[in-house]
Protein backbone atom coordinates (compact mmCIF):
# COMPACT_ATOMS: atom_id res chain seq x y z
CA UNK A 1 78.73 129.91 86.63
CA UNK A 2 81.86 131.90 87.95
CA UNK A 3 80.15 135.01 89.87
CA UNK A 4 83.02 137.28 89.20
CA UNK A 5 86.26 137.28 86.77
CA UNK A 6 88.98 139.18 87.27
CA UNK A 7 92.41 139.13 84.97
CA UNK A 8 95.27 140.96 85.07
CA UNK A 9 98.33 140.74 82.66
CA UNK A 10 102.01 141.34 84.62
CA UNK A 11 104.35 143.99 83.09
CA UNK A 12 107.84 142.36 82.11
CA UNK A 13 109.57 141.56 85.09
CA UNK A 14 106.62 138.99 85.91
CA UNK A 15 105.34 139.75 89.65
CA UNK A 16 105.31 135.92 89.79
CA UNK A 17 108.42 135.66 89.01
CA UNK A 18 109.53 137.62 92.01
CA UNK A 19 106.90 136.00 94.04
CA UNK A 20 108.61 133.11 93.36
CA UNK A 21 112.29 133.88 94.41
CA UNK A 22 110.97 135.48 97.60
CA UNK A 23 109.48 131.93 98.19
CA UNK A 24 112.59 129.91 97.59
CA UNK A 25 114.22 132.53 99.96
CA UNK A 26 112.19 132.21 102.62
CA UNK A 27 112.52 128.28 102.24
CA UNK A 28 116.10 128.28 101.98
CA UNK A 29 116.71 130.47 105.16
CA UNK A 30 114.52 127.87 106.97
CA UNK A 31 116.06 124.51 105.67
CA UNK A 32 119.60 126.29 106.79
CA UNK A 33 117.93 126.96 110.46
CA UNK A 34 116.85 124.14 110.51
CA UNK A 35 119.44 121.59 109.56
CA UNK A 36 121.75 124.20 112.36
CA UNK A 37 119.37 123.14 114.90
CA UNK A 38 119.32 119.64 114.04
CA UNK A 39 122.82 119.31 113.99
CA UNK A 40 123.40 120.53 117.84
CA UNK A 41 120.71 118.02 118.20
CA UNK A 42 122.96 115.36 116.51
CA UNK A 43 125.19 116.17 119.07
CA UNK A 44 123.52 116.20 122.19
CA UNK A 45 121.66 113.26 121.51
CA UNK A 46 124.39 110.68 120.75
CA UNK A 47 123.13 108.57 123.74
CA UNK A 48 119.93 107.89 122.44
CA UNK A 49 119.98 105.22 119.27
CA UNK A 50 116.20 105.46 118.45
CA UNK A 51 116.55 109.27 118.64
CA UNK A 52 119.83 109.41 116.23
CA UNK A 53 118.03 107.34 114.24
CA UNK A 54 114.86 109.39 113.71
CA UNK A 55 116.98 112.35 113.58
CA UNK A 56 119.28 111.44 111.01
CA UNK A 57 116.46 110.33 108.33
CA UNK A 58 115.05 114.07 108.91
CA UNK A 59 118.63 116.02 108.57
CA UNK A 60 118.45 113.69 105.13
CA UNK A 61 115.09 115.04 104.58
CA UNK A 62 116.15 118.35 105.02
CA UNK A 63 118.96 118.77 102.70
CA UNK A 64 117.55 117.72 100.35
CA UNK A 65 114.26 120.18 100.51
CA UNK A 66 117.28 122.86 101.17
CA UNK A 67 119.10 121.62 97.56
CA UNK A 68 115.64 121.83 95.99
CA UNK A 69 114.71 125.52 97.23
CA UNK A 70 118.34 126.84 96.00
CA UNK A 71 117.99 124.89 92.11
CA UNK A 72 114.15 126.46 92.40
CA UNK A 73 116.07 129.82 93.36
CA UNK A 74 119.00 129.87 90.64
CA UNK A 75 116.23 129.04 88.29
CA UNK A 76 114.18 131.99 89.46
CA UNK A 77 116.42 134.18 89.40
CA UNK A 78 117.83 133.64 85.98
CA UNK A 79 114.79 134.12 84.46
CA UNK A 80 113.97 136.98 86.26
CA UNK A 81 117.24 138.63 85.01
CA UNK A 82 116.78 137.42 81.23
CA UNK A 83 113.12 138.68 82.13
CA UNK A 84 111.89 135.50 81.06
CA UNK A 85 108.33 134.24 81.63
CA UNK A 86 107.76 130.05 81.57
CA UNK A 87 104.42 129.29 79.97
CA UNK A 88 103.46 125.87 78.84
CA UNK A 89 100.15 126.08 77.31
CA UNK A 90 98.66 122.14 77.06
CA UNK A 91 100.32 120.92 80.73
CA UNK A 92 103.28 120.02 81.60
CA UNK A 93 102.63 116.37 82.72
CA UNK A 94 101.62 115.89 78.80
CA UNK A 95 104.69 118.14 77.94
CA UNK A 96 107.04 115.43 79.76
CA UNK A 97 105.05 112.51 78.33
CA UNK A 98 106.29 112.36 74.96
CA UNK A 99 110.22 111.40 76.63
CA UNK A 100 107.76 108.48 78.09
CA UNK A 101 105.52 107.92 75.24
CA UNK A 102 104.70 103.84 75.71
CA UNK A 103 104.24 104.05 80.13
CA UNK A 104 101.57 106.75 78.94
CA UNK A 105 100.03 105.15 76.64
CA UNK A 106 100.97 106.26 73.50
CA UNK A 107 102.43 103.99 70.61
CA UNK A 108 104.33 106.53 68.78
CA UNK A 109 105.70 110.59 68.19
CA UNK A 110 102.63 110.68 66.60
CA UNK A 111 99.83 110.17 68.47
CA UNK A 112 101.63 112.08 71.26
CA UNK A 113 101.56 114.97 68.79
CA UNK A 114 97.79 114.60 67.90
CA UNK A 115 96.92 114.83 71.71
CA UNK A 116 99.42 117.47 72.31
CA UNK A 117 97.72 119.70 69.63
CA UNK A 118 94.34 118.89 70.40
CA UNK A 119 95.10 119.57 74.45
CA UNK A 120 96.75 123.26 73.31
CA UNK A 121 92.96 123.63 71.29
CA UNK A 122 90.85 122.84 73.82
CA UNK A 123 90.27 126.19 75.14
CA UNK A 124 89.99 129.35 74.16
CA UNK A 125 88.59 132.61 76.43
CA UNK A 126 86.80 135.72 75.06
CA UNK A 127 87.31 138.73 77.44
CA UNK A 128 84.45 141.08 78.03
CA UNK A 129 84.08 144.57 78.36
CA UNK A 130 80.99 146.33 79.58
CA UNK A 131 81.72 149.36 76.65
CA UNK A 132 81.04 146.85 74.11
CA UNK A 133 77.88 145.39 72.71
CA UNK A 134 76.40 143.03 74.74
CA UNK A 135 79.40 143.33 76.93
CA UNK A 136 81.53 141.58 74.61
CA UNK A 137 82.53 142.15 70.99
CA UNK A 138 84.14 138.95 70.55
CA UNK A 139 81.65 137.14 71.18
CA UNK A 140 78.07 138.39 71.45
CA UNK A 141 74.79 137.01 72.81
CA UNK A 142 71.42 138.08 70.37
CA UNK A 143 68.05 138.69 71.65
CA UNK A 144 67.12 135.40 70.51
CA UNK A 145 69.86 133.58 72.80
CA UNK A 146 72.54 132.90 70.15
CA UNK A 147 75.76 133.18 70.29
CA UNK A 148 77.54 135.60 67.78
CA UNK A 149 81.54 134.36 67.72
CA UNK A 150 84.35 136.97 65.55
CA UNK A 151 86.34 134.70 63.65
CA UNK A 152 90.17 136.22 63.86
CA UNK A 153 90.99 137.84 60.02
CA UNK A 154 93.46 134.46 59.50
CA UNK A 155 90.69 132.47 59.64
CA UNK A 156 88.11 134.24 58.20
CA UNK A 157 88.52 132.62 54.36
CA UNK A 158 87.08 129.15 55.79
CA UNK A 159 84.69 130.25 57.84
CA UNK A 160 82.92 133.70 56.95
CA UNK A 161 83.24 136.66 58.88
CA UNK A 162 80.70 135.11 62.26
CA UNK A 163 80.28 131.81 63.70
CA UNK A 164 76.40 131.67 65.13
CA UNK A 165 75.62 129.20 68.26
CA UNK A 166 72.05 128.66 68.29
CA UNK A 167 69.85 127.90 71.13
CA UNK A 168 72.75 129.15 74.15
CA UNK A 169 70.96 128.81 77.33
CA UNK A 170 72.52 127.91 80.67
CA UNK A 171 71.05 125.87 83.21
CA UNK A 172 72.40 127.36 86.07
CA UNK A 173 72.87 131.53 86.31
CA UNK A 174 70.87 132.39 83.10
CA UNK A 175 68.89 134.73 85.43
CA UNK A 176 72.44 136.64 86.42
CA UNK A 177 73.28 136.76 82.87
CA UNK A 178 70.55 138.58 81.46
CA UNK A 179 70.23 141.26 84.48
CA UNK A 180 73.95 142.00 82.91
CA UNK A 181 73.37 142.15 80.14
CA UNK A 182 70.35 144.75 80.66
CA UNK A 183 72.92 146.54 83.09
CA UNK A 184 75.40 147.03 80.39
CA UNK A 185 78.08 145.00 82.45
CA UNK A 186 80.57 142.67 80.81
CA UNK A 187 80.26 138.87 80.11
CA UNK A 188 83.19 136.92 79.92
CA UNK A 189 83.27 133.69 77.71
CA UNK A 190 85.32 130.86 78.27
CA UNK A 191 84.99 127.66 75.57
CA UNK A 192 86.36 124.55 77.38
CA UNK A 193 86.69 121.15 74.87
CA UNK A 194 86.97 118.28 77.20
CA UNK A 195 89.11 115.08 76.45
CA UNK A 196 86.98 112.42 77.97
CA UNK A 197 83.49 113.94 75.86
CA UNK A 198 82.68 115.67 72.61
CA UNK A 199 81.51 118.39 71.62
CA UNK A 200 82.12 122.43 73.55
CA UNK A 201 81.19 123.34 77.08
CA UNK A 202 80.28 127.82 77.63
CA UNK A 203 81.02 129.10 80.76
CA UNK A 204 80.12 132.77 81.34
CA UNK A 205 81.01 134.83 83.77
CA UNK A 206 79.64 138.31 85.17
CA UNK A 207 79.98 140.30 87.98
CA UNK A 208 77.61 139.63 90.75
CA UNK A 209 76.23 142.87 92.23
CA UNK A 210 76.90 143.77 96.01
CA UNK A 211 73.85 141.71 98.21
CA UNK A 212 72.09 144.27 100.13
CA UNK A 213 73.23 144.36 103.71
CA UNK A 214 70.71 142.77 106.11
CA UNK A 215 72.35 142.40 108.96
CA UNK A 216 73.84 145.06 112.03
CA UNK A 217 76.41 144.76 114.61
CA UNK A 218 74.92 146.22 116.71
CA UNK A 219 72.27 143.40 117.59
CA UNK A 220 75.71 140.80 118.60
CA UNK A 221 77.34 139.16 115.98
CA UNK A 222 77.70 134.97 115.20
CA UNK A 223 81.23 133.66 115.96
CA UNK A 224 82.97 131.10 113.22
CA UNK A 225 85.16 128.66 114.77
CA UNK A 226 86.64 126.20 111.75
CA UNK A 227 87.77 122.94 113.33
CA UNK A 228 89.45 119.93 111.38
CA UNK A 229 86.22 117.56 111.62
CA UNK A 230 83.93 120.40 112.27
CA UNK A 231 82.70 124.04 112.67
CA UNK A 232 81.48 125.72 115.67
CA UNK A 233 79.23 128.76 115.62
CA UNK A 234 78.60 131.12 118.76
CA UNK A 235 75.78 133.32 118.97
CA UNK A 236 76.58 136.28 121.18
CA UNK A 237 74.39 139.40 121.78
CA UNK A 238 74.98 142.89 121.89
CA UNK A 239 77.01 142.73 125.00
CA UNK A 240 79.32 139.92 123.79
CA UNK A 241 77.65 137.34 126.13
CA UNK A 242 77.12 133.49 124.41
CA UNK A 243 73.30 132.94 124.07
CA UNK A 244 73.76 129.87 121.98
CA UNK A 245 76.23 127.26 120.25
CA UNK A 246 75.93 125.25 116.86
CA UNK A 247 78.32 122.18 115.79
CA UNK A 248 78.24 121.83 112.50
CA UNK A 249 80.43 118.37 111.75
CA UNK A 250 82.73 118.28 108.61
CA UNK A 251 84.32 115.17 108.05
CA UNK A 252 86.77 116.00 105.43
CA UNK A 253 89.08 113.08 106.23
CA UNK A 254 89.75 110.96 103.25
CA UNK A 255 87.31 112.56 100.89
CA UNK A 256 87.48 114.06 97.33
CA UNK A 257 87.94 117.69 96.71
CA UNK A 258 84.41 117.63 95.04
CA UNK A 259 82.98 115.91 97.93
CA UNK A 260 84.94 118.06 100.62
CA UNK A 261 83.50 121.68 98.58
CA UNK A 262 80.30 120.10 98.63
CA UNK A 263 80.56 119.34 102.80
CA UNK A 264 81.84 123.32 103.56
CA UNK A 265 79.48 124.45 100.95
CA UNK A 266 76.24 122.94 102.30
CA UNK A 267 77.74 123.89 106.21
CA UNK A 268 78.51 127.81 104.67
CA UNK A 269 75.00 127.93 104.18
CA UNK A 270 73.13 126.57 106.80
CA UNK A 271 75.56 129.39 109.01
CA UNK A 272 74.78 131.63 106.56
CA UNK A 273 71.03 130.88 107.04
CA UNK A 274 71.09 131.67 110.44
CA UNK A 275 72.68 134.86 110.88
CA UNK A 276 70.21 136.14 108.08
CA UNK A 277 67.36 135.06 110.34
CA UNK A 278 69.21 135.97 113.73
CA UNK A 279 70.34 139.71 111.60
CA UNK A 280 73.86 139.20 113.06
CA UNK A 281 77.02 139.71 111.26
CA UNK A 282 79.60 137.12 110.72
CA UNK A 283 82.70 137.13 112.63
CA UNK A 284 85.63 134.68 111.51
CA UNK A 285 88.92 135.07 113.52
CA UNK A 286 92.08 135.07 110.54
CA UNK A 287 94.59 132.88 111.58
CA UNK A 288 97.26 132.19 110.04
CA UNK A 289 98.65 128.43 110.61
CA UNK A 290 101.73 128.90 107.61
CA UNK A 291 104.64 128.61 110.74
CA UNK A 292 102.45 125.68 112.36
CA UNK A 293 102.14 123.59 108.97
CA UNK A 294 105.70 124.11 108.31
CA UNK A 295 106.62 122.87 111.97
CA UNK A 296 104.01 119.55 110.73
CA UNK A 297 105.77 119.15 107.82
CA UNK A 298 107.36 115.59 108.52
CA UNK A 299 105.33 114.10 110.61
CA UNK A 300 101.60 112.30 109.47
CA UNK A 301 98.64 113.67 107.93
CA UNK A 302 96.85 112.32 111.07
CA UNK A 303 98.67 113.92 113.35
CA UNK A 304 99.03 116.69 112.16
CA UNK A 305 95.01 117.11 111.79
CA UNK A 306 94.98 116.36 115.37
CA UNK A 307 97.53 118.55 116.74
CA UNK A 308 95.89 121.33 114.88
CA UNK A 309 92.89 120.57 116.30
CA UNK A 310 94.30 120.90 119.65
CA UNK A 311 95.54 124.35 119.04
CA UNK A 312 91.96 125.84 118.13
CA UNK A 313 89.44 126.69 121.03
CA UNK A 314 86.33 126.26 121.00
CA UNK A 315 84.28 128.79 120.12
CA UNK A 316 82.07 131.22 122.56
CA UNK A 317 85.02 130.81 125.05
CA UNK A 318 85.31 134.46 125.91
């Protein structure tokens, strides 16, 4: 269960839209710094074959992320004029399959059509609002834990006025739900229809209240180092001095997203753990490793995981 949902709709002129272009500028001032450096480079390092050779595959590279970042730009900025918004509701790898119909599997227009219209059904979201009953007039949870869904006017000739879901109960944040719902706040409902299974999935989604603070600064505070195969935690007291260190070790390398959240989720709470039973506050330094990654950008996962590494100190080194 989602613990918060928050949605916003842009006014025309699409913030991401601009977003966008203010990317693509940003990349296409660096490619052109870039390939200028590369180029004295070129010059001063004639001598060296291995070097021109290395060098010459990355001015390649280069261009052609420069190319890429100006057609992304023209693009942007077109639409942005035209006030044009892109939205491709069903994905667009499934959008660009039906030009490849038989390498993806499908035998004809077809059967790309009944996928494409069933992917473009599969999901459909019903906004709360904590001034409406229930928190949401669209669709509304009973006393008796049914579900209550408005059918939209169109549709109402086939199927009445109210579609009723019996028997709704969630296995995980049922508890959350109905302290909302006796709050007055809104629930959010989100129906997902999955390709791989039948049937409809309900996800709801409230906001949590603010957790009661239980901890004070004033007692020294935990420090948060994040690593790339691990996290370090400092304890420090009220003068700043370490009194203890915690490893906590990660490794993320080669693992699935699902199995990576699950790693930082189960080492986020063991560190949260402690500084509820220590009373001190969290303290996680912000870094900001965009310039670094960029500088990373052609060389090799692994190295780049260990240079990283290399940059970050350990923690408690005051």
């Amino acid at each position: 269960m989602q613990a918060t949902y928050q949605a916003k709709i842009p006014d025309k002129g699409s913030y991401p839209l601009l977003d966008a272009i203010a990317a693509a500028k940003k990349a296409v001032r660096k490619a052109e710094r870039d390939l200028a450096k590369l180029r004295k480079q070129k010059a001063r390092g004639a001598q060296a074959a291995s070097m021109w050779h290395r060098l010459r595959f990355t001015l390649h590279q280069k261009r052609r992320r420069l190319h890429a970042s100006e057609r992304r730009l023209a693009v942007a900025r077109a639409d942005h004029e035209a006030g044009r918004v892109r939205l491709c509701f069903g994905g667009k790898k499934l959008f660009h399959a039906q030009f490849h119909r038989e390498a993806n599997g499908f035998a004809d227009l077809a059967a790309w059509q009944a996928a494409w219209r069933r992917r473009r059904s599969s999901q459909f979201l019903c906004l709360g609002s904590k001034d409406e009953s229930a928190g949401n007039q669209t669709c509304t949870r009973l006393p008796e834990g049914s579900l209550r869904l408005r059918v939209p006017p169109g549709l109402e000739a086939a199927f009445g006025k109210h579609i009723l879901v019996k028997d709704v109960k969630f296995a995980y944040g049922q508890a959350e739900i109905d302290a909302a719902l006796r709050r007055g706040e809104a629930v959010t409902y989100r129906f997902v229809r999955r390709d791989d299974q039948e049937g409809w999935y309900v996800h709801a989604s409230v906001e949590r209240p603010a957790a009661k603070l239980t901890t004070d600064r004033r007692l020294g505070a935990l420090r948060v180092d994040c690593h790339p195969a691990h996290v370090d935690v400092g304890e420090l007291d009220r003068f700043g001095n370490p009194v203890g260190v915690r490893s906590f070790p990660l490794g993320l390398a080669k693992k699935t997203e699902v199995k990576a959240t699950a790693i930082l989720a189960e080492a986020a709470a063991d560190i949260v753990d402690w500084a509820r039973l220590t009373g001190k506050p969290l303290v996680v330094e912000e870094l900001d490793f965009r310039k670094k990654k960029a500088a990373l950008r052609e060389r090799s996962p692994r190295y780049a995981r260990i240079t990283v590494g290399k940059t970050v100190r350990p923690a408690c080194v005051v």
